[in-house]
PDB file of N, CA and C in Angstrom:
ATOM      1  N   UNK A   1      45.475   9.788   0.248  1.00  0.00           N
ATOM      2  CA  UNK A   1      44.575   8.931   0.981  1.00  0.00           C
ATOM      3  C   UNK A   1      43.405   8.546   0.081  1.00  0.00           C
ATOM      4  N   UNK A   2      43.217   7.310   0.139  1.00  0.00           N
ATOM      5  CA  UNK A   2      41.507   6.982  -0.447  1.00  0.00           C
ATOM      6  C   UNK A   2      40.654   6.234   0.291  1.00  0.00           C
ATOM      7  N   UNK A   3      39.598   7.068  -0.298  1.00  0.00           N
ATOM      8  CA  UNK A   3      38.456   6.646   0.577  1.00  0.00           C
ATOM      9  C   UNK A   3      37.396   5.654   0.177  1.00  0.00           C
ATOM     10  N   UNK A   4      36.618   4.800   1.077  1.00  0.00           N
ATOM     11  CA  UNK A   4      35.630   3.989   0.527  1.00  0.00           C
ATOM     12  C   UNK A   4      34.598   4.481  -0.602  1.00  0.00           C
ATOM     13  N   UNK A   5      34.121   3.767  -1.537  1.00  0.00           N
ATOM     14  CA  UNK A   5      33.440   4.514  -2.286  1.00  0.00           C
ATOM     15  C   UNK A   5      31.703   4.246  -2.004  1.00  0.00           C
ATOM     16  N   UNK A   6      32.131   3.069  -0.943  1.00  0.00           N
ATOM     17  CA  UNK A   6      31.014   2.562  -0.169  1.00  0.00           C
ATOM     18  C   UNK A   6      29.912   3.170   0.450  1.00  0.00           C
ATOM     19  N   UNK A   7      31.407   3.758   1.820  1.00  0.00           N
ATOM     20  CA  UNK A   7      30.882   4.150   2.764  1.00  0.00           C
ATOM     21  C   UNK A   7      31.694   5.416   3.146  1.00  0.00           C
ATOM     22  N   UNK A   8      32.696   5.922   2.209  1.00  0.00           N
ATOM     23  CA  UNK A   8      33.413   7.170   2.497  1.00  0.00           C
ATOM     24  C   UNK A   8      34.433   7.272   3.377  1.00  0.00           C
ATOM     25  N   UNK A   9      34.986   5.879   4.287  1.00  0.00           N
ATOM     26  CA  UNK A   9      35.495   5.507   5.373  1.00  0.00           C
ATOM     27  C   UNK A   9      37.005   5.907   4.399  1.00  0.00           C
ATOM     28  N   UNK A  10      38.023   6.486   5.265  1.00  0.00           N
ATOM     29  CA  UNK A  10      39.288   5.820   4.572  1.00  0.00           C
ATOM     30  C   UNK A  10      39.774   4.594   4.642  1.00  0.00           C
ATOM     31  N   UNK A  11      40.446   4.051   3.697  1.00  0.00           N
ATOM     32  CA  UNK A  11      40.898   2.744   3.347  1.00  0.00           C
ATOM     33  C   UNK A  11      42.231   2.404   3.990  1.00  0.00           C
ATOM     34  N   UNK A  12      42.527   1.315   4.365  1.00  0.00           N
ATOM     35  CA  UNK A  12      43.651   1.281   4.644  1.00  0.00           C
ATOM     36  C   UNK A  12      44.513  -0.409   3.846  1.00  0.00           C
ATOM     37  N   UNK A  13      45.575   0.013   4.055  1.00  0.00           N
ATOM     38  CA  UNK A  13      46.410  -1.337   2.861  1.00  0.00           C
ATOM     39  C   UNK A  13      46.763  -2.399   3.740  1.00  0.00           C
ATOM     40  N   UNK A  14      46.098  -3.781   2.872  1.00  0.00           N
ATOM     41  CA  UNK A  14      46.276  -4.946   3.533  1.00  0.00           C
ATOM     42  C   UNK A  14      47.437  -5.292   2.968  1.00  0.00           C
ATOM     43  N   UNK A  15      48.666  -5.566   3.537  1.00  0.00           N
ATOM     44  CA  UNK A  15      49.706  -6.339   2.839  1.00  0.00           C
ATOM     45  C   UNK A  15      50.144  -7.404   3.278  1.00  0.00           C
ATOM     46  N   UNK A  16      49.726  -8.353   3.641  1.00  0.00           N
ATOM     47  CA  UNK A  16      49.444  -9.652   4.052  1.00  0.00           C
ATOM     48  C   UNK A  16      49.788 -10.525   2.982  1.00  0.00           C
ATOM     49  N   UNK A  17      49.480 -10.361   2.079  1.00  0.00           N
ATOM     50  CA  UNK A  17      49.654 -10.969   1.092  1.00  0.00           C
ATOM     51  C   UNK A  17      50.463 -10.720  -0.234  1.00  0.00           C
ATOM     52  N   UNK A  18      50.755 -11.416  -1.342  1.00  0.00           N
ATOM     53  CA  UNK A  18      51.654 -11.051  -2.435  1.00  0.00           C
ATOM     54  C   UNK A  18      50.990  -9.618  -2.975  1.00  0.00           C
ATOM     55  N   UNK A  19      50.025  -9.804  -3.464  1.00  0.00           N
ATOM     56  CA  UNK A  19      49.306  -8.593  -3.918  1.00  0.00           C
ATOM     57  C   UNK A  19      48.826  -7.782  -3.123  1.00  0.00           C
ATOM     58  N   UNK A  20      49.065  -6.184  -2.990  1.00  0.00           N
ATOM     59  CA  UNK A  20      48.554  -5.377  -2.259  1.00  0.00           C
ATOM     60  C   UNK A  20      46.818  -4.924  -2.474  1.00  0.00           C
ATOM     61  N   UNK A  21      45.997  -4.790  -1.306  1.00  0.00           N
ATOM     62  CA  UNK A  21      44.679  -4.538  -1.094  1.00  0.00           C
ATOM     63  C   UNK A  21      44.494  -3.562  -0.584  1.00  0.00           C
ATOM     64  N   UNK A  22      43.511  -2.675  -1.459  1.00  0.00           N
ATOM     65  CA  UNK A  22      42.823  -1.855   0.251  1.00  0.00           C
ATOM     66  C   UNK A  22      41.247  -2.186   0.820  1.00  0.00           C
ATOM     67  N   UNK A  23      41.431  -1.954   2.118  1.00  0.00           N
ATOM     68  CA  UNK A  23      40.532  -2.240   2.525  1.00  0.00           C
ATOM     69  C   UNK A  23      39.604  -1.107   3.602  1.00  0.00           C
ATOM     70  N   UNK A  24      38.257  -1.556   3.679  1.00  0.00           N
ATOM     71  CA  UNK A  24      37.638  -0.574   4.060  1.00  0.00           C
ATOM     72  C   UNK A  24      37.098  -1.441   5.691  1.00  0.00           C
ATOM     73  N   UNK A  25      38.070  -0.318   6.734  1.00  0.00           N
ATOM     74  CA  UNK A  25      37.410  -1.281   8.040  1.00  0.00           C
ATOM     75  C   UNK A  25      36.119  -1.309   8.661  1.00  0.00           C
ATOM     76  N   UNK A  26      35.459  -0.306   8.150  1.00  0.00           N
ATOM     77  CA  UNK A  26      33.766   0.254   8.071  1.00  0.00           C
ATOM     78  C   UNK A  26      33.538  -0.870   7.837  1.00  0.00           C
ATOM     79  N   UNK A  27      32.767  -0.803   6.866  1.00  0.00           N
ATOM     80  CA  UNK A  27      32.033  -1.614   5.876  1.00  0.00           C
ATOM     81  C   UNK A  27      32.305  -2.880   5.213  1.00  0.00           C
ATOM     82  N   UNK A  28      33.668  -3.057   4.885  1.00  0.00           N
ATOM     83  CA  UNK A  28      34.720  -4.763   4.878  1.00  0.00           C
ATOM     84  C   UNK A  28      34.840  -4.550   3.115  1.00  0.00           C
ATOM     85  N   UNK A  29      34.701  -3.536   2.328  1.00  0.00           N
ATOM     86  CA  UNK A  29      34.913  -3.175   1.299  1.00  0.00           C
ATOM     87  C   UNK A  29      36.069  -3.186   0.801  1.00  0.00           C
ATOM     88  N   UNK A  30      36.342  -4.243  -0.289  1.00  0.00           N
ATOM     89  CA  UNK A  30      37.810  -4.452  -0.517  1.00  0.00           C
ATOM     90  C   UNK A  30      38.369  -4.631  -1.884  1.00  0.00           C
ATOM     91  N   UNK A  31      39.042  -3.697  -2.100  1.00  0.00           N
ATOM     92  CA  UNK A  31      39.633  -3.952  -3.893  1.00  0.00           C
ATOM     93  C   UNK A  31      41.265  -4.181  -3.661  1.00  0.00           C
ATOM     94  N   UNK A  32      41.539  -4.351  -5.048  1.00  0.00           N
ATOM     95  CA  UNK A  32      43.015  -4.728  -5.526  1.00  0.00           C
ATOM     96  C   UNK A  32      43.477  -3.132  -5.661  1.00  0.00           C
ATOM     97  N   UNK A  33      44.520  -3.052  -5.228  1.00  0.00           N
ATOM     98  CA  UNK A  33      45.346  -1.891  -5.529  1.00  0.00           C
ATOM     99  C   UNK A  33      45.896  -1.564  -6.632  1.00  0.00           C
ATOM    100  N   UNK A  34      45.685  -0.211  -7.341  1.00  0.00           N
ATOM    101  CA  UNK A  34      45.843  -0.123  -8.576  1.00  0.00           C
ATOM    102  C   UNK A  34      47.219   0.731  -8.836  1.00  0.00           C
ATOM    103  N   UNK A  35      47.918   1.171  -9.798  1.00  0.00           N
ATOM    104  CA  UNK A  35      48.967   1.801  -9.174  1.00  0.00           C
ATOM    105  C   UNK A  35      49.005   2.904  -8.907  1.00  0.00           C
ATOM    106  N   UNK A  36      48.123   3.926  -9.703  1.00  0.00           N
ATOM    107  CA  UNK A  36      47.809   4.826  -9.377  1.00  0.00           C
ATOM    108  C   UNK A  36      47.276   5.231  -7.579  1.00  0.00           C
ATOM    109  N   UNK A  37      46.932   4.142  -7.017  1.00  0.00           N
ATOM    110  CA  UNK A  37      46.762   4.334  -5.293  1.00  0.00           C
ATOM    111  C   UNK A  37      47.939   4.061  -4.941  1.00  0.00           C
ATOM    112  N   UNK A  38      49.391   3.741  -5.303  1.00  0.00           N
ATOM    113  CA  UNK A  38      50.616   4.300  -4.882  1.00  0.00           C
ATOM    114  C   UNK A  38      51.042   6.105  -4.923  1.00  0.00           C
ATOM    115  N   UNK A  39      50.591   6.275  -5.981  1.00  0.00           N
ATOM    116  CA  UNK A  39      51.006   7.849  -5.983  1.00  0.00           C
ATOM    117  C   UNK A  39      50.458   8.675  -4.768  1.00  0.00           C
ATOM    118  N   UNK A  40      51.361   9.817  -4.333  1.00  0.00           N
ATOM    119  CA  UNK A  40      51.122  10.979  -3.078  1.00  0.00           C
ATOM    120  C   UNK A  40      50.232  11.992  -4.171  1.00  0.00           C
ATOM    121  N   UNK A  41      49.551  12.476  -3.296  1.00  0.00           N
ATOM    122  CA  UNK A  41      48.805  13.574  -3.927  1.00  0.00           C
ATOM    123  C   UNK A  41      49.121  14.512  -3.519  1.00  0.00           C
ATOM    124  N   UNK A  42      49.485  15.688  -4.671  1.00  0.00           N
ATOM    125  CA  UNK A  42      50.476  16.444  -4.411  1.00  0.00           C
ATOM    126  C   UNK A  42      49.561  18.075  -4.791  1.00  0.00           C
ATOM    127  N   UNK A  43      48.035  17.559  -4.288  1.00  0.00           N
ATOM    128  CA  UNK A  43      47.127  18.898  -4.645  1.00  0.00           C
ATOM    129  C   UNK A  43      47.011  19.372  -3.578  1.00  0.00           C
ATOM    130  N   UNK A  44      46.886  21.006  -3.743  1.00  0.00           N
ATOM    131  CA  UNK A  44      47.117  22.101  -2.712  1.00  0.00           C
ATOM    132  C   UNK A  44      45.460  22.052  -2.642  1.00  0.00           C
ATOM    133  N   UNK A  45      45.130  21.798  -1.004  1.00  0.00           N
ATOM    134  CA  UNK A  45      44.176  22.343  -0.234  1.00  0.00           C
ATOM    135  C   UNK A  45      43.874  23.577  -0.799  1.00  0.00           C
ATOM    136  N   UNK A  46      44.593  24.251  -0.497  1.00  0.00           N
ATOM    137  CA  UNK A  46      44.364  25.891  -1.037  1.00  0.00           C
ATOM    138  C   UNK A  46      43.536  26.192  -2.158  1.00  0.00           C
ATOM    139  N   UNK A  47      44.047  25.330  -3.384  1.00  0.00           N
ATOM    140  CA  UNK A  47      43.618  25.511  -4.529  1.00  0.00           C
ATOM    141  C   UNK A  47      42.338  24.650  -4.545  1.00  0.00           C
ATOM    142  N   UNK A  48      42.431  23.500  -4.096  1.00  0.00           N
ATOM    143  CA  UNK A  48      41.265  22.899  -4.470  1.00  0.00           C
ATOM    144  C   UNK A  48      40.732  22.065  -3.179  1.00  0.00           C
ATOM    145  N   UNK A  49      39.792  22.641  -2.684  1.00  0.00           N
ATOM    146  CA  UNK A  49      39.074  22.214  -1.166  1.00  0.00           C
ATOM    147  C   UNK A  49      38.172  21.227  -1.464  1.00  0.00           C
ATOM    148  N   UNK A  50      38.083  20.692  -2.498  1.00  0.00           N
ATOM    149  CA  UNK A  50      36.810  19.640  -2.828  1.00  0.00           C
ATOM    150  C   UNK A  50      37.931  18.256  -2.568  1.00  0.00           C
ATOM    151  N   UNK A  51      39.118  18.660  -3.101  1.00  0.00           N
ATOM    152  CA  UNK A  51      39.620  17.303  -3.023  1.00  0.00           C
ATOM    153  C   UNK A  51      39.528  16.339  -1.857  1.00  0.00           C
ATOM    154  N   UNK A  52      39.182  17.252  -0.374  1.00  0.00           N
ATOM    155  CA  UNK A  52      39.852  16.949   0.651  1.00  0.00           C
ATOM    156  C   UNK A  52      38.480  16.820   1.281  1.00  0.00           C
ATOM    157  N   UNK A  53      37.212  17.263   1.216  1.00  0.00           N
ATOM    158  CA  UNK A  53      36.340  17.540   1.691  1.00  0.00           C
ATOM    159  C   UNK A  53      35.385  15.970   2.136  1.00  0.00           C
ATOM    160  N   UNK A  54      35.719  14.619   1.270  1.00  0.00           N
ATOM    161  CA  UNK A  54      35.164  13.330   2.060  1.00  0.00           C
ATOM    162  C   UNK A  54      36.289  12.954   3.752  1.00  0.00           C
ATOM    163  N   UNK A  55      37.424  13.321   3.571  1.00  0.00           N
ATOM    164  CA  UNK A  55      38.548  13.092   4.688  1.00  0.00           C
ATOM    165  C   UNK A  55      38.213  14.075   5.621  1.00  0.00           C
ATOM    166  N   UNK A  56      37.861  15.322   5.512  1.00  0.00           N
ATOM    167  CA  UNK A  56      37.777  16.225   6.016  1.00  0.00           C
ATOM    168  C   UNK A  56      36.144  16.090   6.958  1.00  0.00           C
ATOM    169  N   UNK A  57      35.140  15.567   6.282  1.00  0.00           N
ATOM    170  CA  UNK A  57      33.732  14.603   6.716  1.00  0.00           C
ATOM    171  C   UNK A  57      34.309  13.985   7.861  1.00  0.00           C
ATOM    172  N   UNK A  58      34.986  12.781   7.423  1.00  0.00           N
ATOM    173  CA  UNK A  58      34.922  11.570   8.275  1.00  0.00           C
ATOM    174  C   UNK A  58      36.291  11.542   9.263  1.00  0.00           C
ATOM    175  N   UNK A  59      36.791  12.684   9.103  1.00  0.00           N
ATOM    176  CA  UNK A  59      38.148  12.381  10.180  1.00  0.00           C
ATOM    177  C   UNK A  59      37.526  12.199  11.752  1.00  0.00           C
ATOM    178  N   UNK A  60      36.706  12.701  12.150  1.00  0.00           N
ATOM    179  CA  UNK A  60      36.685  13.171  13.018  1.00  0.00           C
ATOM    180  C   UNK A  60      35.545  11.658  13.911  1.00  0.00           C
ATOM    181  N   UNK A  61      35.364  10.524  12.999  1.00  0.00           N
ATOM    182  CA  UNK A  61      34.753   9.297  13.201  1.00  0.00           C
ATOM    183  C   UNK A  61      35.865   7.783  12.916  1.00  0.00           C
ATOM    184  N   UNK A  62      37.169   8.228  12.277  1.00  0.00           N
ATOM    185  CA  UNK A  62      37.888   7.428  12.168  1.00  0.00           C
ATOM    186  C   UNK A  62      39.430   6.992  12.694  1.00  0.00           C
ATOM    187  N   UNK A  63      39.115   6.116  13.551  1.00  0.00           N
ATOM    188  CA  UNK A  63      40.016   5.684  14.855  1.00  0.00           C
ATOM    189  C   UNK A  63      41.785   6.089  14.404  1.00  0.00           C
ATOM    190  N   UNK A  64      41.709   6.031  13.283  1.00  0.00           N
ATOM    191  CA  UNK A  64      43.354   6.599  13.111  1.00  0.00           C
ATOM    192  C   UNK A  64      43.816   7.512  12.983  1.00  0.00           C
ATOM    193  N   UNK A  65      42.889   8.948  13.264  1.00  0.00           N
ATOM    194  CA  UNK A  65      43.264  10.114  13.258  1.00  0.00           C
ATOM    195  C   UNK A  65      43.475  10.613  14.400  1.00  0.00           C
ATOM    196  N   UNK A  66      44.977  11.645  14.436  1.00  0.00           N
ATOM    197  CA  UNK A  66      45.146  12.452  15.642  1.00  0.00           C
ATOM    198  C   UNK A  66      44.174  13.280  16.595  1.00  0.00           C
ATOM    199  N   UNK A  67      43.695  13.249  16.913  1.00  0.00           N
ATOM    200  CA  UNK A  67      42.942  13.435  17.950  1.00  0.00           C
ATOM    201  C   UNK A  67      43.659  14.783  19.033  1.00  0.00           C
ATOM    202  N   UNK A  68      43.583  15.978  19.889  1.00  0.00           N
ATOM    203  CA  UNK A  68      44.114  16.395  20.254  1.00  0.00           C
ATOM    204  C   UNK A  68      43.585  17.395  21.566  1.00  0.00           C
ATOM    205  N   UNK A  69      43.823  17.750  22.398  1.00  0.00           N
ATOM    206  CA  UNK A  69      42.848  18.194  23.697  1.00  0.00           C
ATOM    207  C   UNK A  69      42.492  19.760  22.934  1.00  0.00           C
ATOM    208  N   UNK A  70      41.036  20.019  22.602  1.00  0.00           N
ATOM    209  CA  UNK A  70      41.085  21.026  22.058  1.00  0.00           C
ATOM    210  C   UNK A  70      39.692  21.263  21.898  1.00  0.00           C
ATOM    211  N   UNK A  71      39.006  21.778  23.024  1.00  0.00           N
ATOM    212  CA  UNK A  71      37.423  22.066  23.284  1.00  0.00           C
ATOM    213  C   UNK A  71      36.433  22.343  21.634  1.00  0.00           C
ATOM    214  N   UNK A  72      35.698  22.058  21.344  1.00  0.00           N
ATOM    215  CA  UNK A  72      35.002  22.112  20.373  1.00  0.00           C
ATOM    216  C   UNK A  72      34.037  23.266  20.596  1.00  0.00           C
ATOM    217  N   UNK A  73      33.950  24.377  20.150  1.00  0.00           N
ATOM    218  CA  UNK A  73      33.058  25.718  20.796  1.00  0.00           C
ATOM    219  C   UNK A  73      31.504  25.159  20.238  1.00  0.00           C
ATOM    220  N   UNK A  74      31.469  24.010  19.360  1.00  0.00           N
ATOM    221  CA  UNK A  74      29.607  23.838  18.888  1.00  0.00           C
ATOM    222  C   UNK A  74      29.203  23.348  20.235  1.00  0.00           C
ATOM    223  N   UNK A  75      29.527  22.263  20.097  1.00  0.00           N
ATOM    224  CA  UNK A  75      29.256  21.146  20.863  1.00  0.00           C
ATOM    225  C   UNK A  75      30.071  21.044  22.630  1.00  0.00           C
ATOM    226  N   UNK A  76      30.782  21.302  22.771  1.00  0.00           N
ATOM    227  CA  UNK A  76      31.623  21.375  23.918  1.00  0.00           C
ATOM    228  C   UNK A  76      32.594  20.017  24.112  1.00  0.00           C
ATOM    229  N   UNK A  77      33.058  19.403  23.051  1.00  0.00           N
ATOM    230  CA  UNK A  77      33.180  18.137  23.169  1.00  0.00           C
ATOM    231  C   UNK A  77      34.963  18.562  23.787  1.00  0.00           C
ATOM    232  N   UNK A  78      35.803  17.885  24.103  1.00  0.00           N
ATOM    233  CA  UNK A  78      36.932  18.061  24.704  1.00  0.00           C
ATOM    234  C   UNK A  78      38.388  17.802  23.920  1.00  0.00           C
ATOM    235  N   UNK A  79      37.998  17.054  22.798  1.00  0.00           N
ATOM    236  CA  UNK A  79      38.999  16.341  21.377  1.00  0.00           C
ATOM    237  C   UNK A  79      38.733  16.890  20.319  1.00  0.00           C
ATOM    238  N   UNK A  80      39.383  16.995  19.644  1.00  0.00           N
ATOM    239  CA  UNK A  80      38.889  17.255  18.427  1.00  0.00           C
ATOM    240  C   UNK A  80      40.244  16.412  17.271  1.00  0.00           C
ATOM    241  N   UNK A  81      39.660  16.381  15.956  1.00  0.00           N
ATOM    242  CA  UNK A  81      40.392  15.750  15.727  1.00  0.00           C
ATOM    243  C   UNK A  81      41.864  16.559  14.346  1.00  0.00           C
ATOM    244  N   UNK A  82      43.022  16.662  14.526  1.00  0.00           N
ATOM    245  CA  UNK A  82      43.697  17.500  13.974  1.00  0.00           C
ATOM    246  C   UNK A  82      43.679  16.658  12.488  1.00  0.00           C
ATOM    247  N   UNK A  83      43.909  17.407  11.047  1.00  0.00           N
ATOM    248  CA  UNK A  83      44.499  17.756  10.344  1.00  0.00           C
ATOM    249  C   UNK A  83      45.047  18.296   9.606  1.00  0.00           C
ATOM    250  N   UNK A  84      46.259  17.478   8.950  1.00  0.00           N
ATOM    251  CA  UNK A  84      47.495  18.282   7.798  1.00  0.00           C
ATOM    252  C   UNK A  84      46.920  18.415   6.651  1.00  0.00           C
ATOM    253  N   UNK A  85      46.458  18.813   5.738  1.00  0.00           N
ATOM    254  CA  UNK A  85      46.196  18.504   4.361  1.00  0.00           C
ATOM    255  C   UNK A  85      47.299  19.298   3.453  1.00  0.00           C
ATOM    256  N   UNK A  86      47.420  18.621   2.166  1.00  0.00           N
ATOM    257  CA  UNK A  86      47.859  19.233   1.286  1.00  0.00           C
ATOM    258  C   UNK A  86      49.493  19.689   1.620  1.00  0.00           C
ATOM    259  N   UNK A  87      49.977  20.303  -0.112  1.00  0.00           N
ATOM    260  CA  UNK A  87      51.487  20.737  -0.383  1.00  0.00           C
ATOM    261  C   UNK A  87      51.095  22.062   0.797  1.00  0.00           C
ATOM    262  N   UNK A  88      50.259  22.703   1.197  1.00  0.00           N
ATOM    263  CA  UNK A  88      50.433  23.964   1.717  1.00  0.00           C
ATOM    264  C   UNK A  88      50.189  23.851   3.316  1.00  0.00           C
ATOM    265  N   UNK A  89      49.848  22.196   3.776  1.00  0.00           N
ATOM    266  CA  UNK A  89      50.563  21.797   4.841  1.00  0.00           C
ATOM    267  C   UNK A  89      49.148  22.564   5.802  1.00  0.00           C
ATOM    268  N   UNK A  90      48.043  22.829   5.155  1.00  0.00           N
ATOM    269  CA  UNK A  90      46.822  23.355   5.990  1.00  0.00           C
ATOM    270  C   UNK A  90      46.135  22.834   7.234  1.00  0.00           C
ATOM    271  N   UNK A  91      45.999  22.985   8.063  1.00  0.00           N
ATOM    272  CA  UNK A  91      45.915  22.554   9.420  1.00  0.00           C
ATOM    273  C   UNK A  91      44.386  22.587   9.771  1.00  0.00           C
ATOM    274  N   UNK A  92      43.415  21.380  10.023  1.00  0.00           N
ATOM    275  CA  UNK A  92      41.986  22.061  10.364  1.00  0.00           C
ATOM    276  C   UNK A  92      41.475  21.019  11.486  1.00  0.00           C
ATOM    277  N   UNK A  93      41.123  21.462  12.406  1.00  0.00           N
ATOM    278  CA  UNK A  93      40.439  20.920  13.277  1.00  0.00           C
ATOM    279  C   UNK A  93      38.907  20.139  13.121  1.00  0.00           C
ATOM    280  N   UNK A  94      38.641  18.913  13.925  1.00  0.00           N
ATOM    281  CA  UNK A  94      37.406  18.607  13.030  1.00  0.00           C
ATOM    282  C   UNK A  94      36.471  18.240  14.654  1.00  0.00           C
ATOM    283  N   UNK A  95      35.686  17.789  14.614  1.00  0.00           N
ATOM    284  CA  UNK A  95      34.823  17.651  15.631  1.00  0.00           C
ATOM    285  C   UNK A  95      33.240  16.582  15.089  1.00  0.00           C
ATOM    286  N   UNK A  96      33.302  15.633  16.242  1.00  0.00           N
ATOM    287  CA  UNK A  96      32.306  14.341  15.381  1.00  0.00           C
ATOM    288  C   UNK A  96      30.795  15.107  14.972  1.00  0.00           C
ATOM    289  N   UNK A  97      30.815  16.585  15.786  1.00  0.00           N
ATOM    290  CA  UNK A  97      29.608  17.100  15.741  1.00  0.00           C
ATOM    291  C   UNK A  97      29.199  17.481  14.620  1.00  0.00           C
ATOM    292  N   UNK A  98      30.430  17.778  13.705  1.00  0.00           N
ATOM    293  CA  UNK A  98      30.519  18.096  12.495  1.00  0.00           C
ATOM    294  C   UNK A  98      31.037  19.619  12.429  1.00  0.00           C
ATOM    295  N   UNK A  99      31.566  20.313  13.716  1.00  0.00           N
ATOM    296  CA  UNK A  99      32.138  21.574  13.633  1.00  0.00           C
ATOM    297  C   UNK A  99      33.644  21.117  12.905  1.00  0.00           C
ATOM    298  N   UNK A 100      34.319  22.337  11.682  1.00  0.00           N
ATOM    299  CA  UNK A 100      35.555  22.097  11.281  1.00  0.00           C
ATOM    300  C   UNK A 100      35.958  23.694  11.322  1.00  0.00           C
ATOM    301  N   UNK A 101      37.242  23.788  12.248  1.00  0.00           N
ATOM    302  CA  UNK A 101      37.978  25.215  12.489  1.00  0.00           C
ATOM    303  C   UNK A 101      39.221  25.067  11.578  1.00  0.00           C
ATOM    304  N   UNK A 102      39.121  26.311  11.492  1.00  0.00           N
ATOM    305  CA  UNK A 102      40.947  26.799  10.774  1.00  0.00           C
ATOM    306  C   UNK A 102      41.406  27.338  11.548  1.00  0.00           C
ATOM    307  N   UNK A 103      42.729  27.259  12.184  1.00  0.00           N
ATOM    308  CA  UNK A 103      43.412  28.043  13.520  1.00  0.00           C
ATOM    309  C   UNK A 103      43.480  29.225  12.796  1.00  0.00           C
ATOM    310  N   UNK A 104      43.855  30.515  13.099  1.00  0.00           N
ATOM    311  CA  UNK A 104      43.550  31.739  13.116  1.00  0.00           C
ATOM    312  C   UNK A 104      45.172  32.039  13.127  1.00  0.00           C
TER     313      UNK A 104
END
């Protein structure tokens, strides 16, 4: 996944056109796709938690993430928002309050 360098938003790919774009639906931030933003990233959460840590920020504000009924103990909010990260498939709950759980 990449993120705005803008506004930290994740990007998503315009393919509308001959040449592929990404674009930032935040902010309207938009580059040419390079090829290197084809490649999967194939770094373990585990090993390296920085990689993940702008997605891991903003999941929990950006409309395309799973979302799931799952009380937030900071805040009391009722959603929270799930993710997968990484080869080791790490699972973390996020919350707009800014609470982030690891299931147990």
């Amino acid at each position: 996944m990449k993120v705005c360098e803008a506004c930290g938003r994740l990007l998503l790919w315009d393919t509308t056109q001959a040449t592929l774009f990404l674009y930032c639906p935040a902010c309207g931030a938009r580059r040419p796709a390079a090829p290197g933003d084809l490649r999967l990233d194939g770094s373990s959460a585990e090993a390296n938690p920085v990689d993940f840590s702008r997605v891991v920020e903003t999941a929990a504000l950006d409309p395309v993430t799973e979302f799931v009924d799952r009380k937030c103990p900071k805040c009391g909010l009722p959603v929270m928002a799930r993710l997968i990260l990484g080869d080791a498939m790490m699972v973390l709950y996020t919350c707009s309050c800014g609470n982030v759980e690891r299931p147990a």
